[in-house]
Protein backbone atom coordinates (compact mmCIF):
# COMPACT_ATOMS: atom_id res chain seq x y z
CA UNK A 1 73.55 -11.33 -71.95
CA UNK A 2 75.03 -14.64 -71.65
CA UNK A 3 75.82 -16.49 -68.62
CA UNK A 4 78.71 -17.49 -69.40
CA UNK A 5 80.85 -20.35 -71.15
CA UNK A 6 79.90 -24.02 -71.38
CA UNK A 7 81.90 -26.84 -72.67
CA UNK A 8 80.36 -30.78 -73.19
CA UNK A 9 81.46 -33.49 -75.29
CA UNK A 10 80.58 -37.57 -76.32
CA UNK A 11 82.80 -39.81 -77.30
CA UNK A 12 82.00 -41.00 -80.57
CA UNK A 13 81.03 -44.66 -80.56
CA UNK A 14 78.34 -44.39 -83.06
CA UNK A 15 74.77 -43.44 -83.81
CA UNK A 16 73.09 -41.97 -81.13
CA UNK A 17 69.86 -43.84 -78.78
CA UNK A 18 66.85 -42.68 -77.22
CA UNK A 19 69.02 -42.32 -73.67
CA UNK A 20 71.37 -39.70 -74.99
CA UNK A 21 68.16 -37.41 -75.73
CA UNK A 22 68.01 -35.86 -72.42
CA UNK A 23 71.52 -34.98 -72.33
CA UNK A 24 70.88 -33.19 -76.01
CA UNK A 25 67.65 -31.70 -74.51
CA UNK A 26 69.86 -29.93 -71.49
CA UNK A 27 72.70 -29.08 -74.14
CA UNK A 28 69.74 -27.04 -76.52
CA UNK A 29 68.38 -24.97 -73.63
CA UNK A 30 72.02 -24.06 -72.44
CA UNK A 31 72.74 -22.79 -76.34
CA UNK A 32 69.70 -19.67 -75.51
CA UNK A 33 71.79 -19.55 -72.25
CA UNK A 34 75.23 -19.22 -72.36
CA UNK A 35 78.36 -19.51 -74.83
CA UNK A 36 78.86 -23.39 -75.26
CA UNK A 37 81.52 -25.16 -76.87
CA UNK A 38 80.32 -28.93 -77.76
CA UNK A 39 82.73 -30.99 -79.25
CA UNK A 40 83.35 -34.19 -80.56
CA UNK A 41 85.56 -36.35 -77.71
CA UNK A 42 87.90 -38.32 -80.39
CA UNK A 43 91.12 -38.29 -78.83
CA UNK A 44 89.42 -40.15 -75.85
CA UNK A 45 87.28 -42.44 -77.95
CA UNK A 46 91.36 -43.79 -78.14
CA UNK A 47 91.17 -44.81 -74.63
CA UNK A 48 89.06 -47.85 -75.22
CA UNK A 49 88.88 -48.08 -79.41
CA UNK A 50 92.74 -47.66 -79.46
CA UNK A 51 93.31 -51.12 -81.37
CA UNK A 52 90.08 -50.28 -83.56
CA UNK A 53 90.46 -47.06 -84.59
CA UNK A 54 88.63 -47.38 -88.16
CA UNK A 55 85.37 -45.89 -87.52
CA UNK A 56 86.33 -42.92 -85.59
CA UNK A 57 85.80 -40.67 -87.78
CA UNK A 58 82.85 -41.80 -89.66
CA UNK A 59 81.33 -41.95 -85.94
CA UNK A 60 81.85 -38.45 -85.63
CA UNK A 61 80.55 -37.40 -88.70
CA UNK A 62 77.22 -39.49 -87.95
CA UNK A 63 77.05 -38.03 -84.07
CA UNK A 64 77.38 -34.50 -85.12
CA UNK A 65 74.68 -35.11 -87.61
CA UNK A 66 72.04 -36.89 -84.97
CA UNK A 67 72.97 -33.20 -82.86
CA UNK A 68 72.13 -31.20 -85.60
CA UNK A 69 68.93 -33.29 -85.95
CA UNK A 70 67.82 -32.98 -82.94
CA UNK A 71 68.34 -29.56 -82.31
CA UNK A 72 72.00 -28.06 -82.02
CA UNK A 73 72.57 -24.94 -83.34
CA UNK A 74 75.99 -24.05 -84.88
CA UNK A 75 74.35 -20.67 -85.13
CA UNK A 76 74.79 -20.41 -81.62
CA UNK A 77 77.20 -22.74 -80.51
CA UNK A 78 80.64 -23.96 -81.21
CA UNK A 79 80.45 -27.73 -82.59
CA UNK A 80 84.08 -29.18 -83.38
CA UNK A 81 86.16 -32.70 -83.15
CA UNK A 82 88.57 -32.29 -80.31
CA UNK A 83 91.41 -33.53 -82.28
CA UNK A 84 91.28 -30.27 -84.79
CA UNK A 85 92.25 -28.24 -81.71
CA UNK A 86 96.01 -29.32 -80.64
CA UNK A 87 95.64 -26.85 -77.65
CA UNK A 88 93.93 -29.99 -75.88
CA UNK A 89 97.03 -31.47 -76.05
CA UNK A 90 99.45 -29.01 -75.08
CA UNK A 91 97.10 -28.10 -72.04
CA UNK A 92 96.69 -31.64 -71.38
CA UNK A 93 100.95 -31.96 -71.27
CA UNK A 94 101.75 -29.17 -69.11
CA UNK A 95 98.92 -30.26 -66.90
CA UNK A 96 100.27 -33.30 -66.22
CA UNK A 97 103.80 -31.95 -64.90
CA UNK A 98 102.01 -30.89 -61.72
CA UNK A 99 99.23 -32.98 -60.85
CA UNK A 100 99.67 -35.95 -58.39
CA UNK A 101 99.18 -39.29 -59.31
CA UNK A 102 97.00 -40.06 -56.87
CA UNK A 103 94.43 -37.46 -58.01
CA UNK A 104 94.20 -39.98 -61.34
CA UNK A 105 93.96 -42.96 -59.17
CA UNK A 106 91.29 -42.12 -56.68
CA UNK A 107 88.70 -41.16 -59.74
CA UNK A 108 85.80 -43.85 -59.22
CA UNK A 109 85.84 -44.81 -62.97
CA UNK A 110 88.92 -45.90 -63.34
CA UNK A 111 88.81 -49.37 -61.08
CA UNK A 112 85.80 -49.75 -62.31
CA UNK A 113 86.20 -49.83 -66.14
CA UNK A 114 89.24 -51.62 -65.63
CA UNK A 115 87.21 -54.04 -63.78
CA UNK A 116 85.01 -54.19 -66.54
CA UNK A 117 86.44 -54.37 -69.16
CA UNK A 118 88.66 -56.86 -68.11
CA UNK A 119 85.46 -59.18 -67.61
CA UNK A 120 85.62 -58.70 -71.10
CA UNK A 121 88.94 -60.08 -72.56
CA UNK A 122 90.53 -56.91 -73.02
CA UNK A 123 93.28 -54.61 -71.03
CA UNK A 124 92.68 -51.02 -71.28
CA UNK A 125 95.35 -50.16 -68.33
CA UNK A 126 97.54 -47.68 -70.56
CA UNK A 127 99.09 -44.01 -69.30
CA UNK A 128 96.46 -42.89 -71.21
CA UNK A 129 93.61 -44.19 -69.98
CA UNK A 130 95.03 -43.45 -66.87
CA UNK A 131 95.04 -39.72 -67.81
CA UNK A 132 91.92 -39.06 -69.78
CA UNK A 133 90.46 -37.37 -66.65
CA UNK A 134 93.51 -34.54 -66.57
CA UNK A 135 92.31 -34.53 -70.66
CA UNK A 136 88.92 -33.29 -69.58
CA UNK A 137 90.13 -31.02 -67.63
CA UNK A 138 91.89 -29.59 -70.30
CA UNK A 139 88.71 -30.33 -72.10
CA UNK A 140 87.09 -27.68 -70.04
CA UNK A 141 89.87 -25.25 -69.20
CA UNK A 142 90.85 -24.28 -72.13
CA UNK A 143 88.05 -22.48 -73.14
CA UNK A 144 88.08 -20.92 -69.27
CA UNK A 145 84.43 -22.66 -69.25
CA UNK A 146 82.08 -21.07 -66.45
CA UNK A 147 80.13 -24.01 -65.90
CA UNK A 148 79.73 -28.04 -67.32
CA UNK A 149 76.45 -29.53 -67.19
CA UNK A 150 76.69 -32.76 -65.73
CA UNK A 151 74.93 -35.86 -64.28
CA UNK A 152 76.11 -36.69 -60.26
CA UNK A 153 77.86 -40.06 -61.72
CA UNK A 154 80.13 -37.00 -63.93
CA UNK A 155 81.01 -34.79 -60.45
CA UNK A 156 84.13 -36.63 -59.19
CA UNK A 157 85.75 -35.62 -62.83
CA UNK A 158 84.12 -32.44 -62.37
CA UNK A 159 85.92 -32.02 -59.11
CA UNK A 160 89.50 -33.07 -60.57
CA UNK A 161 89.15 -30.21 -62.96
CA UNK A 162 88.65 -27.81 -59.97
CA UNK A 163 91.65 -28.86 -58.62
CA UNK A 164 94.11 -29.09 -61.07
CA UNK A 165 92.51 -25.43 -61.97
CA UNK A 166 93.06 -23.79 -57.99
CA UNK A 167 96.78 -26.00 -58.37
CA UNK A 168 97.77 -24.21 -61.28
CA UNK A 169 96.22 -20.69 -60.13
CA UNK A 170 98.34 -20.76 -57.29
CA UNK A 171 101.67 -22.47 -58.38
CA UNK A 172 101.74 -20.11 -61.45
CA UNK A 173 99.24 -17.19 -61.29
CA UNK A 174 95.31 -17.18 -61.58
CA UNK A 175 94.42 -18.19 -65.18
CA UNK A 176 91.60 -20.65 -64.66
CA UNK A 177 88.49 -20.10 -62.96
CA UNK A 178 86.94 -22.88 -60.96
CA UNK A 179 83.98 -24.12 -63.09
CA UNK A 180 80.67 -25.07 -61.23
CA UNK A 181 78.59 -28.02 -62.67
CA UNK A 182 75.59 -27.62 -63.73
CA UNK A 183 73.59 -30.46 -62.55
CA UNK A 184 71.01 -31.95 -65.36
CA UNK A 185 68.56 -34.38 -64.68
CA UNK A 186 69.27 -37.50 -66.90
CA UNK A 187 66.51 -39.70 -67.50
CA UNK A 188 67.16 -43.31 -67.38
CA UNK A 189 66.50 -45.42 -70.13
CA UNK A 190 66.10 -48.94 -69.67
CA UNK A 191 67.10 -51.01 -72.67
CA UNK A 192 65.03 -53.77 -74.76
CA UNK A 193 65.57 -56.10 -71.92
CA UNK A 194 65.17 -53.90 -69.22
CA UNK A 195 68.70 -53.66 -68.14
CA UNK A 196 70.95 -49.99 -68.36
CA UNK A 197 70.31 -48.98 -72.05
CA UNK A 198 73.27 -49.62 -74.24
CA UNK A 199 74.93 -50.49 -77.14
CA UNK A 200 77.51 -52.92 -75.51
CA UNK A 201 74.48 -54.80 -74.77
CA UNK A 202 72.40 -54.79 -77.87
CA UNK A 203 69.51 -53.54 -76.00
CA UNK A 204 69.32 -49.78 -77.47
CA UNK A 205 67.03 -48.07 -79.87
CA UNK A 206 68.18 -45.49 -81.65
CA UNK A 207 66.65 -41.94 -82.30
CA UNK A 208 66.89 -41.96 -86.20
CA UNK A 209 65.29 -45.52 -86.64
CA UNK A 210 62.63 -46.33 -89.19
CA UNK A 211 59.24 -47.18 -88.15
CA UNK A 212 59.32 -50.69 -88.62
CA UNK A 213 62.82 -51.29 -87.49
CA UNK A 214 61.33 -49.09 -84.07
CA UNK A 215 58.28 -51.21 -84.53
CA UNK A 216 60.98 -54.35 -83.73
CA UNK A 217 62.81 -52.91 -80.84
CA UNK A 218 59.31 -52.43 -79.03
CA UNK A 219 57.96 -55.88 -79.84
CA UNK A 220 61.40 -57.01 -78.40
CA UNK A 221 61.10 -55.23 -74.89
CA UNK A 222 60.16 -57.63 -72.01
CA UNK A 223 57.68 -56.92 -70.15
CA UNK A 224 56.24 -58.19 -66.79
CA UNK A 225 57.36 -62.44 -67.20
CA UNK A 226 54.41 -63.30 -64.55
CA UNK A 227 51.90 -62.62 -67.14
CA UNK A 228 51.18 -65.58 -68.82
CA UNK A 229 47.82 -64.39 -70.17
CA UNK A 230 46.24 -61.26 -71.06
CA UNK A 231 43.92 -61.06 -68.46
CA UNK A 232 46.41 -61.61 -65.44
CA UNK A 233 47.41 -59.17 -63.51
CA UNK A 234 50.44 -57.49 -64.20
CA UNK A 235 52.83 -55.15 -62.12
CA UNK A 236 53.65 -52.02 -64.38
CA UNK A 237 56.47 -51.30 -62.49
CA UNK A 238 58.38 -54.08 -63.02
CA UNK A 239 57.79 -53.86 -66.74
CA UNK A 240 59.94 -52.17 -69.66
CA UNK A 241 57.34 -50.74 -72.07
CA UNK A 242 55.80 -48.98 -68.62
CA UNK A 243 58.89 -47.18 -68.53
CA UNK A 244 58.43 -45.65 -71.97
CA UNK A 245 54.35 -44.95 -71.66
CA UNK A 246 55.94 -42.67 -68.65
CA UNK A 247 58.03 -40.38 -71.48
CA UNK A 248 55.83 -40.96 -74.39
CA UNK A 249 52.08 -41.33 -73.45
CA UNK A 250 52.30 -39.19 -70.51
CA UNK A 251 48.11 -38.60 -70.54
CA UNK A 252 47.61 -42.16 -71.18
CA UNK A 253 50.61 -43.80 -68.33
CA UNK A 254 48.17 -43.87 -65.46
CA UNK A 255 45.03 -45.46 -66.96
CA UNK A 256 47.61 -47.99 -68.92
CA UNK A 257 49.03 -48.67 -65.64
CA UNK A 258 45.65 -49.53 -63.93
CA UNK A 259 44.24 -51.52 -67.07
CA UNK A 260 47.48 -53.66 -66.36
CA UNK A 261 46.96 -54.46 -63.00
CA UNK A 262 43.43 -55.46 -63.52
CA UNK A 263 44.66 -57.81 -66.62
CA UNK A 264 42.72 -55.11 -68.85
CA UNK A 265 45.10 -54.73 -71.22
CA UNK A 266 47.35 -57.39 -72.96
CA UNK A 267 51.17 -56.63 -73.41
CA UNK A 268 51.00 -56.55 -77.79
CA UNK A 269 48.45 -53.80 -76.91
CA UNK A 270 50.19 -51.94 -74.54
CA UNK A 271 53.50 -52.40 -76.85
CA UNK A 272 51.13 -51.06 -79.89
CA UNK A 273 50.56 -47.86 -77.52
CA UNK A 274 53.57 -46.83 -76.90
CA UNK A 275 54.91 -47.30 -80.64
CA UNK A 276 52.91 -45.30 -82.17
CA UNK A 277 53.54 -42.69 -79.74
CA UNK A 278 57.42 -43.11 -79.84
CA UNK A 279 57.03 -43.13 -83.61
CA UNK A 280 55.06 -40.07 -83.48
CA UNK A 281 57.47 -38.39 -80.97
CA UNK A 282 61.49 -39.54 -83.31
CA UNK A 283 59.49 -38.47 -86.87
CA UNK A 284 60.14 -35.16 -86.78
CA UNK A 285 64.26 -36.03 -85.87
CA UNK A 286 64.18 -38.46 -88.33
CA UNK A 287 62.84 -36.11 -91.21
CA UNK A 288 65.23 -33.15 -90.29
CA UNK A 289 68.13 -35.91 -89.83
CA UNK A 290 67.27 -36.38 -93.63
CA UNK A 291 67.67 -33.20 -94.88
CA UNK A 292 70.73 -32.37 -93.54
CA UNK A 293 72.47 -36.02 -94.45
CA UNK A 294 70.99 -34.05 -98.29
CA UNK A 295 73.33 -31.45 -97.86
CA UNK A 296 76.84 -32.33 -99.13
CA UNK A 297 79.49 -31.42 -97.26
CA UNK A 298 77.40 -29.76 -94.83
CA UNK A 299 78.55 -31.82 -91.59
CA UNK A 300 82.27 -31.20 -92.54
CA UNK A 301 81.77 -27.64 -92.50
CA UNK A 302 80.18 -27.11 -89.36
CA UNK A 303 82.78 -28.75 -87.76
CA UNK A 304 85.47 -26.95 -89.92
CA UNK A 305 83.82 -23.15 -88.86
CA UNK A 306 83.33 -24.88 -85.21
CA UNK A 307 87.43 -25.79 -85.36
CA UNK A 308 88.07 -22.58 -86.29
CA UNK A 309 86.52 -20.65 -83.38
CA UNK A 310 87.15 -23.32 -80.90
CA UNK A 311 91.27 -22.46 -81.99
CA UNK A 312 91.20 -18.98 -81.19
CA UNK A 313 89.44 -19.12 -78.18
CA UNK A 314 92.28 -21.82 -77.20
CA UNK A 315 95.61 -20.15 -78.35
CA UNK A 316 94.07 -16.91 -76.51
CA UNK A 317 93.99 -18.98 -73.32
CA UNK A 318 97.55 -20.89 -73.70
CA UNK A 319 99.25 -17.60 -74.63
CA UNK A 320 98.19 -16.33 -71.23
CA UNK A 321 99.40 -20.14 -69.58
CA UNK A 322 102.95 -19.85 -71.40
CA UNK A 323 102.92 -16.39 -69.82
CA UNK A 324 102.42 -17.31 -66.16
CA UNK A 325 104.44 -20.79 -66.61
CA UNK A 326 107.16 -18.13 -68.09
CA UNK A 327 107.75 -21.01 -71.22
C-alpha cells in the first residue's frame, strides 16, 4: 500500500551536478513509497529565463534524461513538463483571487533574489515572479499531494501552500488537504572553489561528465592555500577535495585526513584519490545515461505517457474546485 501522493519538481536550467544527487536519491526511495508526480518546472524556469527562453525545452529534455539515468522510474512514477498540464494554470488563477498579497511578500526568497539578482544587472520584479510561490502551490494541490519532500530552506513555500489550501477549504468547501513536508537531508556540495556549488558560478561538476573532463574539475578544486609544500601541515577541514573523500572514499576520509595534518600526503595525491573514486562512483550514471540518449524518441515519450496521467489526475481535482467555487 502506498503512503500516499508526492509531488517535486526542478526548474530546468540545464544538465544536472553532483549537488542535485541527493535530492534524486530522496525522490527514488519515495517512488517504492508512495504515488509521486515529478515534473519538469518550465513555466517557472520563465520567472528568471523570461528574456532567454531558447533553451527551455532542450533543458528539459536533457534533465529528464540525467533522472532517468540516475534512477527514476516512469514505471512507477509520473514524470511530465508542467506546461503540458494547463490545470497549473487555471489552479494557479483562481488561487490568486483569494490570497493576500502579503502572503507573496513575506516569502524569504523573494527580497532576496531580487536582491540578487539585481547585483547582477538584471530586474526580475514582474507579477509573476511575484506569484510563482501561489504556482507551487498549485504545483502541489492539484494532484491533492499528501506530502512534498523538502529541504528546511523549501518550508516557508511549503507553509504558503498550507494556507492558501485551509483558505480555500473554508471559503469554499474542503477540497485540499494540508500537505506535510517531508524533510530530506540535502547534502551540501561545495563547488570547485569551495564556495555553494553552482552553475551561476562556474564551480559545478556535473554527474554525466567524462573522465578526463571530471579528471579537470578535481585538479581545479582548491584546497587548503597554507600549504605551500607537501610536507606541511594541512587543515582538512578547511579544504574542498576533503569534502568529497567524506562522500566518496568514506573508508579512506579519516586516514586521508590524518596523513594531511601530518604533511603525509601532498594535495595532487589526495586529488588523485578522490578521482578515481568519484569516477568509479558517476560510471555507472554515465553508461545508463548512454543508453537511453540511444533510444529515439524515448525521452519524449515518457514525458508524453507522464502528461497524460498527470491530466487526469488534474481535471479530476478542478472538476471538484469548479464545483465548490459553483463556476
Amino acid at each position: 500500500m502506498k503512503k500516499g501522493k508526492i509531488l517535486s519538481g526542478m526548474r530546468p536550467t540545464g544538465r544536472l551536478h553532483i549537488g542535485h544527487l541527493s535530492v534524486l536519491e530522496n525522490w527514488i526511495k519515495l517512488q517504492d513509497e508512495y504515488s509521486c508526480f515529478f515534473f519538469s518546472a518550465d513555466w517557472h524556469a520563465l520567472t528568471t529565463s523570461f528574456d532567454d527562453t531558447g533553451d527551455i525545452k532542450k533543458n528539459a529534455l536533457e534533465m529528464v534524461a540525467d533522472w532517468l539515468a540516475v534512477g527514476l522510474d516512469p514505471e512507477k512514477s509520473v514524470i511530465f513538463n508542467q506546461s503540458d498540464v494547463k490545470e497549473h494554470a487555471e489552479l494557479h488563477l483562481l488561487f490568486s483571487m483569494i490570497t493576500p498579497l502579503a502572503w507573496l511578500e513575506r516569502v524569504p526568497s523573494f527580497k532576496d533574489q531580487i536582491q540578487q539578482f539585481k547585483e547582477q544587472g538584471k530586474d526580475i520584479l514582474m507579477y509573476g515572479f511575484l506569484g510563482y510561490p501561489l504556482l507551487q502551490a498549485a504545483d502541489v494541490l492539484i494532484y491533492r499531494a499528501d506530502a512534498v519532500p523538502v529541504g528546511e530552506d523549501q518550508l516557508p513555500h511549503l507553509e504558503l501552500t498550507r494556507e492558501v489550501a485551509r483558505r480555500f477549504n473554508s471559503m469554499y468547501s474542503r477540497v485540499f488537504p494540508e500537505p506535510k513536508a517531508l524533510l530530506a537531508k540535502v547534502s551540501s556540495f561545495p563547488g570547485t572553489d569551495n564556495r555553494k556549488m553552482s552553475k551561476s558560478y562556474s564551480n559545478d561538476i556535473g554527474i554525466f561528465l567524462e573522465a578526463d573532463e571530471l579528471k579537470e574539475k578535481v585538479n581545479s578544486m582548491i584546497t587548503d592555500p597554507a600549504r605551500i609544500r607537501k610536507t606541511d601541515p594541512g587543515d582538512p577541514e578547511i579544504c574542498c577535495v576533503y569534502k568529497f573523500h567524506k562522500l566518496y572514499s568514506p573508508n579512506e576520509s579519516e586516514s586521508i585526513a590524518e596523513e594531511c595534518r601530518k604533511g603525509q600526503i601532498g594535495c595532487v595525491a589526495c586529488k588523485k584519490i578522490v578521482f578515481t573514486n568519484m569516477d568509479n562512483s558517476l560510471a555507472e550514471f554515465r553508461e545508463k545515461r548512454r543508453q537511453i540518449i540511444a533510444r529515439p524518441n524515448y525521452i519524449q515519450e515518457v514525458l508524453a505517457d507522464g502528461a497524460l496521467k498527470a491530466r487526469k489526475e488534474a481535471a479530476d481535482t478542478m472538476s471538484i474546485v469548479r464545483e465548490a467555487m459553483k463556476i
